[in-house]
C-alpha atoms as a PDB file:
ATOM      1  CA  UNK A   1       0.000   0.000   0.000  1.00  0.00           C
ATOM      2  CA  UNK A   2       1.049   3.637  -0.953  1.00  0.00           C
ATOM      3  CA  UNK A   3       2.584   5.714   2.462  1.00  0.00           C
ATOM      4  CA  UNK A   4       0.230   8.295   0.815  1.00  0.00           C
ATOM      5  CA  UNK A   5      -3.137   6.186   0.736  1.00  0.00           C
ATOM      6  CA  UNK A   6      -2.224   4.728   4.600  1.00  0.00           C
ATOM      7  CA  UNK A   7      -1.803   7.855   6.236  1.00  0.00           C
ATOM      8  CA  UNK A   8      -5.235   9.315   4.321  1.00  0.00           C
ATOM      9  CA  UNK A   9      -6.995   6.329   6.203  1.00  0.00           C
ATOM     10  CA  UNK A  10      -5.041   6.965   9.289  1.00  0.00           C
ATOM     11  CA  UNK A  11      -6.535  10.472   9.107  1.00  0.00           C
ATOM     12  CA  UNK A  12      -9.974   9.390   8.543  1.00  0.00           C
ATOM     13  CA  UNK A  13      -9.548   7.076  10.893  1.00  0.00           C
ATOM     14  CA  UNK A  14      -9.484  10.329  13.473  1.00  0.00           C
ATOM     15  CA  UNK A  15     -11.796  11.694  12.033  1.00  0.00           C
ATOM     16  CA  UNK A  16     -14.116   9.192  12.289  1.00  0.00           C
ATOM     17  CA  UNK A  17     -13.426   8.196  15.796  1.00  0.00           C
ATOM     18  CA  UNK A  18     -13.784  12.502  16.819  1.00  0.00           C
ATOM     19  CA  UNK A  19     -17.532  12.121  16.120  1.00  0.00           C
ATOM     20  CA  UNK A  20     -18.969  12.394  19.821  1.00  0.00           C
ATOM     21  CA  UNK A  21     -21.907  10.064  19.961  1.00  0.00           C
ATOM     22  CA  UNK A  22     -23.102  10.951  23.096  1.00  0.00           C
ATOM     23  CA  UNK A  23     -22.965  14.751  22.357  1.00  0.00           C
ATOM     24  CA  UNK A  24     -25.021  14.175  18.895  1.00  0.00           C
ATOM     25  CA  UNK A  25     -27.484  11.794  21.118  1.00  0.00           C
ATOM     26  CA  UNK A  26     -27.914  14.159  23.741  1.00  0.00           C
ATOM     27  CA  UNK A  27     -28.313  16.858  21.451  1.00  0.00           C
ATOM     28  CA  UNK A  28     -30.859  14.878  19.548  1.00  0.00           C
ATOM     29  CA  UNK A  29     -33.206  14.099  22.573  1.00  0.00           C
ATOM     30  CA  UNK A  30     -32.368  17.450  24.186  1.00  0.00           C
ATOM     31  CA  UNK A  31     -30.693  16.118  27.184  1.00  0.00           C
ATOM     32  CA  UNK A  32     -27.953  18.398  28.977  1.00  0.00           C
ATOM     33  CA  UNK A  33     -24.385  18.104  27.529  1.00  0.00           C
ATOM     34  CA  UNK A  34     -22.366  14.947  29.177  1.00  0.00           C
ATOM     35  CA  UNK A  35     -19.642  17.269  29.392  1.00  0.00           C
ATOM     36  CA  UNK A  36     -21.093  18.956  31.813  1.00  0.00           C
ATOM     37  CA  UNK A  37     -23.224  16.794  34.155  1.00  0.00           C
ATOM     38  CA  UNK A  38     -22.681  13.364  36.293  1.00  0.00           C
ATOM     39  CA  UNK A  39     -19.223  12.259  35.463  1.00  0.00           C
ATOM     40  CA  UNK A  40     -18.893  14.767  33.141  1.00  0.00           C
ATOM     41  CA  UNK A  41     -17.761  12.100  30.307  1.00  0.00           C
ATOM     42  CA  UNK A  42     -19.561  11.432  27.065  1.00  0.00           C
ATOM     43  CA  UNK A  43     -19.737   7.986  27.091  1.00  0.00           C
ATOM     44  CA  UNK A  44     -22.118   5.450  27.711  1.00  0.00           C
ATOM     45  CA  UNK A  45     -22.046   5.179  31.090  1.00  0.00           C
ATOM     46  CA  UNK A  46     -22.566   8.312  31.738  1.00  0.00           C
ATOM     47  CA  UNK A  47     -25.221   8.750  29.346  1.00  0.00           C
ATOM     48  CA  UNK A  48     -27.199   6.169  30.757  1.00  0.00           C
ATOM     49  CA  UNK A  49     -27.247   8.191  34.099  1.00  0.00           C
ATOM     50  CA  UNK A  50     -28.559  11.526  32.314  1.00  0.00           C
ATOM     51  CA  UNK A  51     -30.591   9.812  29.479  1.00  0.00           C
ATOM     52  CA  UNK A  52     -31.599   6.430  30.323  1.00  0.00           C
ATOM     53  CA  UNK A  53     -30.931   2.899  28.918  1.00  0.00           C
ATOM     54  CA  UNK A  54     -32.142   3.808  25.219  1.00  0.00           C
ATOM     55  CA  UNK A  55     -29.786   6.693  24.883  1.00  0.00           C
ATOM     56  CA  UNK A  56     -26.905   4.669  26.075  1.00  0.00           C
ATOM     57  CA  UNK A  57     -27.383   1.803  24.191  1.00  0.00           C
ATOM     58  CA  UNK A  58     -27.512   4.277  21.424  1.00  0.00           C
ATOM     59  CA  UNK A  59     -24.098   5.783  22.301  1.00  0.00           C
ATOM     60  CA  UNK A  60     -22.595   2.459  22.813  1.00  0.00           C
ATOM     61  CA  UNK A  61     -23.346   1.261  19.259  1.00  0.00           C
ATOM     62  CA  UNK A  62     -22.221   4.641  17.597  1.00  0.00           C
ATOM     63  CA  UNK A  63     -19.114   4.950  19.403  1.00  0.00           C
ATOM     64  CA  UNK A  64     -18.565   0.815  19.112  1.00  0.00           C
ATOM     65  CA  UNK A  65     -19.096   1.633  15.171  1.00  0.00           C
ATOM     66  CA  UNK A  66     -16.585   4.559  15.616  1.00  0.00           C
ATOM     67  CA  UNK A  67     -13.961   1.527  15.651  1.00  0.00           C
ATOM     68  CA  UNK A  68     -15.438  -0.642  13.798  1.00  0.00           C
ATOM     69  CA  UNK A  69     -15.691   1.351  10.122  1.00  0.00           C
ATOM     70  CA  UNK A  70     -12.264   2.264   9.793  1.00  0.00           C
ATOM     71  CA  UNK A  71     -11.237  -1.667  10.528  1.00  0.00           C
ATOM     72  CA  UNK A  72     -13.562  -2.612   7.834  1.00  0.00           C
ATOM     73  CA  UNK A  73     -12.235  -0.212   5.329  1.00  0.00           C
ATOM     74  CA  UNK A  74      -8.820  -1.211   6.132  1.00  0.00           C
ATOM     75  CA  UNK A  75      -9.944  -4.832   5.714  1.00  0.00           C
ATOM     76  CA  UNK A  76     -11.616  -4.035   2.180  1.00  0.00           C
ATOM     77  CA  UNK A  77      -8.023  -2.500   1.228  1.00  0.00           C
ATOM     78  CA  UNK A  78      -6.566  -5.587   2.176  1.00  0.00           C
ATOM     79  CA  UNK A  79      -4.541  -4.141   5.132  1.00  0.00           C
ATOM     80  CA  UNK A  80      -2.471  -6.550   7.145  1.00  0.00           C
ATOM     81  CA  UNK A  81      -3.008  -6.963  11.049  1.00  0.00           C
ATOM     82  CA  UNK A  82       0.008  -4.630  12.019  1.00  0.00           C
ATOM     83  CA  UNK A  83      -1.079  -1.568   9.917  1.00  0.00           C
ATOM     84  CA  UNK A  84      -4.881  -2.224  11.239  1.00  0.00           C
ATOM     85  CA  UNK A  85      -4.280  -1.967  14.781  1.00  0.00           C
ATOM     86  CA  UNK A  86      -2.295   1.439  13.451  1.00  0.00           C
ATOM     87  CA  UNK A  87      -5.640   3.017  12.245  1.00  0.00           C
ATOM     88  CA  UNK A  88      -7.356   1.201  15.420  1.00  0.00           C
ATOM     89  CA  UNK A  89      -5.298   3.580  17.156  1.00  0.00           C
ATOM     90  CA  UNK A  90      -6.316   6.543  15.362  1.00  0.00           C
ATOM     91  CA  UNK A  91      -9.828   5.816  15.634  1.00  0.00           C
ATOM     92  CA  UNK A  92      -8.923   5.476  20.199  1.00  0.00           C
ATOM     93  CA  UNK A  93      -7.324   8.531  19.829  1.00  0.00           C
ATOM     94  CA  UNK A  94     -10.087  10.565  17.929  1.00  0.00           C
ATOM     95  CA  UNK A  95     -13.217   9.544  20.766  1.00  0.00           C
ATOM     96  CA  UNK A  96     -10.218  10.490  23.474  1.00  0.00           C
ATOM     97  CA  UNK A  97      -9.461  13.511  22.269  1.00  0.00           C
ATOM     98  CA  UNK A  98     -12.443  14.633  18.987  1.00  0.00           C
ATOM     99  CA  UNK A  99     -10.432  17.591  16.528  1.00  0.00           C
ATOM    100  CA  UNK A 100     -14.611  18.624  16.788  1.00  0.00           C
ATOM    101  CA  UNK A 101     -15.013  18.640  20.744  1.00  0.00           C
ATOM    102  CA  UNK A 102     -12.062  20.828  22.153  1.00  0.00           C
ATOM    103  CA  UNK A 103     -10.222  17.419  22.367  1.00  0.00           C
ATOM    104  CA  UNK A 104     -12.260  16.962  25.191  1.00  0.00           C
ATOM    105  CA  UNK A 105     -13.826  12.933  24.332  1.00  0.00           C
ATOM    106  CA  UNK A 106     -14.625   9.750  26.551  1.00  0.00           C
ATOM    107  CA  UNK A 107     -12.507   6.955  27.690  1.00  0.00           C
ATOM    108  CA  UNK A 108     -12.127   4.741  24.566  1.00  0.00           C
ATOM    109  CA  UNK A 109     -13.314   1.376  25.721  1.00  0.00           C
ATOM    110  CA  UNK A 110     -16.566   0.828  23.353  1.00  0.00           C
ATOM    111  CA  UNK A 111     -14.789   2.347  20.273  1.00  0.00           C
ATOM    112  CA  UNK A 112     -11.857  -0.100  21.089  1.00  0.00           C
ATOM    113  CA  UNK A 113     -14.235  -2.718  21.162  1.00  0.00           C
ATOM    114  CA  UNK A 114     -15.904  -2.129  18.183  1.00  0.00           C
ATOM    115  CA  UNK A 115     -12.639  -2.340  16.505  1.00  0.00           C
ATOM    116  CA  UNK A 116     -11.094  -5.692  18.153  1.00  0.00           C
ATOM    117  CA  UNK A 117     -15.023  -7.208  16.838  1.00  0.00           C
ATOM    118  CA  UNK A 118     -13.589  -6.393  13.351  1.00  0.00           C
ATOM    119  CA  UNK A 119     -10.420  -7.113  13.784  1.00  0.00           C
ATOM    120  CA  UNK A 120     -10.358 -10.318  15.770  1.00  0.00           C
ATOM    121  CA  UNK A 121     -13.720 -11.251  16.767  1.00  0.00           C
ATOM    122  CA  UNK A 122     -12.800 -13.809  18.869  1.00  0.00           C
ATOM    123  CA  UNK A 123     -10.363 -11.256  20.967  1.00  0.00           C
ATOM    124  CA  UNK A 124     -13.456  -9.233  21.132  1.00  0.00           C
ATOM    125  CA  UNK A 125     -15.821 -11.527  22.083  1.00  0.00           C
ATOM    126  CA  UNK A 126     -13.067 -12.326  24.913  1.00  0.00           C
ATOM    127  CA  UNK A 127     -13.366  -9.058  26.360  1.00  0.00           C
ATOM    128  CA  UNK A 128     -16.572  -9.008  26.254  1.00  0.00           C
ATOM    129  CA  UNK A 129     -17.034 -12.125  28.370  1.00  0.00           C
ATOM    130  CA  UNK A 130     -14.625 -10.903  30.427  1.00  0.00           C
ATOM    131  CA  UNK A 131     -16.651  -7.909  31.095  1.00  0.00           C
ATOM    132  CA  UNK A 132     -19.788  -9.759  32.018  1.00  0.00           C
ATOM    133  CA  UNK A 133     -17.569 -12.252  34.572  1.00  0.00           C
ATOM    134  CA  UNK A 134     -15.891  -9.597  36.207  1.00  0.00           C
ATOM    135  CA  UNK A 135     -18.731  -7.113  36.288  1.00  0.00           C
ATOM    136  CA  UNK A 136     -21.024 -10.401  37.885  1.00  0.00           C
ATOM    137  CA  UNK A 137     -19.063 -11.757  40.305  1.00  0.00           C
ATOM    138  CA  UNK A 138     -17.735  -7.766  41.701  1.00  0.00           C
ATOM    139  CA  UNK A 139     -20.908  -5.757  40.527  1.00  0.00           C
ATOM    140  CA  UNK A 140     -17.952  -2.722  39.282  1.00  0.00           C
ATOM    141  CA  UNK A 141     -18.372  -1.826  35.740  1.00  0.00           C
ATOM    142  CA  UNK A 142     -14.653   0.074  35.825  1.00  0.00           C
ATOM    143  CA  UNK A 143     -12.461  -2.509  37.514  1.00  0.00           C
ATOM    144  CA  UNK A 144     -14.500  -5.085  34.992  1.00  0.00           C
ATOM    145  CA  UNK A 145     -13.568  -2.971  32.131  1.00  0.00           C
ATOM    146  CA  UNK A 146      -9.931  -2.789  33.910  1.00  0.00           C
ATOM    147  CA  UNK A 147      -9.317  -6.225  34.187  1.00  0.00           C
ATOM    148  CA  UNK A 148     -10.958  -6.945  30.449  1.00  0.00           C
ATOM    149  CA  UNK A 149      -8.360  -4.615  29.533  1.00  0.00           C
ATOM    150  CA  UNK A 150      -5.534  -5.878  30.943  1.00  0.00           C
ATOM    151  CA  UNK A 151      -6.357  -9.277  29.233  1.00  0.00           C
ATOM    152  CA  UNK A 152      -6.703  -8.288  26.229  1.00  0.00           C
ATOM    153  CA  UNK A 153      -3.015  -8.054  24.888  1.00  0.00           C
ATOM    154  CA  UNK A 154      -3.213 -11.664  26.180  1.00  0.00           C
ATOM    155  CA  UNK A 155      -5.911 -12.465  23.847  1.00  0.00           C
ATOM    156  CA  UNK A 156      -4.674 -11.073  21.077  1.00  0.00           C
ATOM    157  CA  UNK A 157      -1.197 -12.144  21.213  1.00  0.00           C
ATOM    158  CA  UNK A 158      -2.576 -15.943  21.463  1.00  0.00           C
ATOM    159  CA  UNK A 159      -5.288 -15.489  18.664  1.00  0.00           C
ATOM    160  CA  UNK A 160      -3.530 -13.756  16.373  1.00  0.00           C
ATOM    161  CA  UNK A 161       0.206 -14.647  17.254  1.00  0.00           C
ATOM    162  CA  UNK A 162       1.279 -10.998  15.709  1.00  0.00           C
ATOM    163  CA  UNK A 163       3.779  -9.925  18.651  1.00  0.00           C
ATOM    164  CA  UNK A 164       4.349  -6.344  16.615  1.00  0.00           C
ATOM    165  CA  UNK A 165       0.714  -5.717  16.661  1.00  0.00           C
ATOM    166  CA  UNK A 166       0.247  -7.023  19.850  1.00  0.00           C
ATOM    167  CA  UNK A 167       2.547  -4.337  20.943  1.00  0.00           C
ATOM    168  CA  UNK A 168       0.120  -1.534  19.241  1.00  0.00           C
ATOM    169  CA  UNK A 169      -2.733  -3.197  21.214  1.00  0.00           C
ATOM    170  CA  UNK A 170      -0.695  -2.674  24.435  1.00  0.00           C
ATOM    171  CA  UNK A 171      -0.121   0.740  23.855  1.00  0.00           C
ATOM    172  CA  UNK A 172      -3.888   1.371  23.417  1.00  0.00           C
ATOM    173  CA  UNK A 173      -4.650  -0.443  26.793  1.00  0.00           C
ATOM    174  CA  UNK A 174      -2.101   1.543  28.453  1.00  0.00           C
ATOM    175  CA  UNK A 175      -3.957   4.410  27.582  1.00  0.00           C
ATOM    176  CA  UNK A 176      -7.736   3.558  28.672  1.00  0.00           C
ATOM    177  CA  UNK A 177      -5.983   2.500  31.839  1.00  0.00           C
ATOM    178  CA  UNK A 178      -4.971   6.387  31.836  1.00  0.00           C
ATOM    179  CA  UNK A 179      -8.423   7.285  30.709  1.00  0.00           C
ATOM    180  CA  UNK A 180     -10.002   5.490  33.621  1.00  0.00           C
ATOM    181  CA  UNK A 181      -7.107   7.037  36.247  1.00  0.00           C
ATOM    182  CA  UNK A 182     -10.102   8.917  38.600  1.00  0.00           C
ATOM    183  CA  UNK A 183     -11.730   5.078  38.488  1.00  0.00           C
ATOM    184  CA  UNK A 184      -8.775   3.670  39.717  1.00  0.00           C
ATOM    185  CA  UNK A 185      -8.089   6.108  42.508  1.00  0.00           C
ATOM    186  CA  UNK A 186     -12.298   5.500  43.629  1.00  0.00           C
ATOM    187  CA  UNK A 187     -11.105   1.968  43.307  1.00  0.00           C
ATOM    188  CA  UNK A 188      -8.519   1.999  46.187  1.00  0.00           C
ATOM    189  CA  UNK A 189     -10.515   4.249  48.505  1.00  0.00           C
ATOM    190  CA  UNK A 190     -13.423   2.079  48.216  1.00  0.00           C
ATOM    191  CA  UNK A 191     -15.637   4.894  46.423  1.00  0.00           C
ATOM    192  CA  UNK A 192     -16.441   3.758  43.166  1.00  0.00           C
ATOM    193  CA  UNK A 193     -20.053   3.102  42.306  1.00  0.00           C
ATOM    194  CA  UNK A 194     -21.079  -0.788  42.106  1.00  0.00           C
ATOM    195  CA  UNK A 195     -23.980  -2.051  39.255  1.00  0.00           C
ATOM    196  CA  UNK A 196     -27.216  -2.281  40.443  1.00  0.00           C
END
């Protein structure tokens, strides 16, 4: 592939992932602006304290298909693994910090999600399990997300045995560990909200 044609899709790929779903759904069903109320995070979660279960459900699909279009396009250009998890990336960084929010964007997790489930389904599906186990047994949807994420280089790495790649994937985990830092620090003083 041209250097020219990856870093267009790369770009997109931004793009793409900087459309705030939760700030078009809000805006949509004239709820207040998840910027500025509960956690003050447009994401799901936080939607579904301001809006309800149908809004969220909303925002998780959009931002989950914020990851997911770019890794199909990448997979209709015939794209190997490595350069995939490169736009994957992109995608993570444009819902953490949208060029059309301020730079101001959620966490990361559903959009990463959305891209492993068209990358590697069956990592995906492993997180997702993962999730559900975790977020069952301790009734926290953060350290359930944490732990999912932690695991997921594992899955990856065994799935697709692409240790470059696997690196990328690390990276990007790394980072929605960062995203979720005020989670972890309710985590340790016993202050973060369980499921109910």
């Amino acid at each position: 592939m041209l250097p020219e044609l990856f870093f267009t899709i790369i770009i997109l790929s931004y793009l793409i992932g900087s459309i705030s779903t939760a700030i078009i759904i809000c805006k949509i069903l004239n709820l207040p602006d998840p910027r500025t109320q509960g956690s003050n995070n447009p994401g799901a979660t936080n939607i579904l304290r301001i809006g309800g279960k149908k809004a969220a459900v909303i925002t998780l699909i959009g931002d989950g298909l914020k990851g997911m279009i770019p890794v199909l396009i990448a997979h209709y250009l015939t794209l190997d693994t490595l350069n995939i998890t490169w736009i994957i990336f992109a995608a993570f960084l444009g819902h953490i910090h949208p060029i059309f929010f301020s730079f101001k964007g959620g966490k990361g997790v559903a959009t990463f999600l959305g891209a492993l489930l068209a990358l590697s389904y069956p990592t995906g599906l492993s997180f997702i399990i993962t999730w559900i186990f975790v977020a069952k047994v301790l009734k926290i949807s953060s350290l359930s997300t944490l732990v999912a994420t932690t695991l997921t280089p594992v899955y990856f790495y065994l799935i697709t045995n692409n240790l470059i790649a696997t690196y990328v994937i690390i990276s990007i985990c790394i980072w929605i560990f960062y995203t979720h830092k005020s989670n972890i620090k309710r985590l340790f003083n016993n202050q973060e909200n369980k499921i109910k």
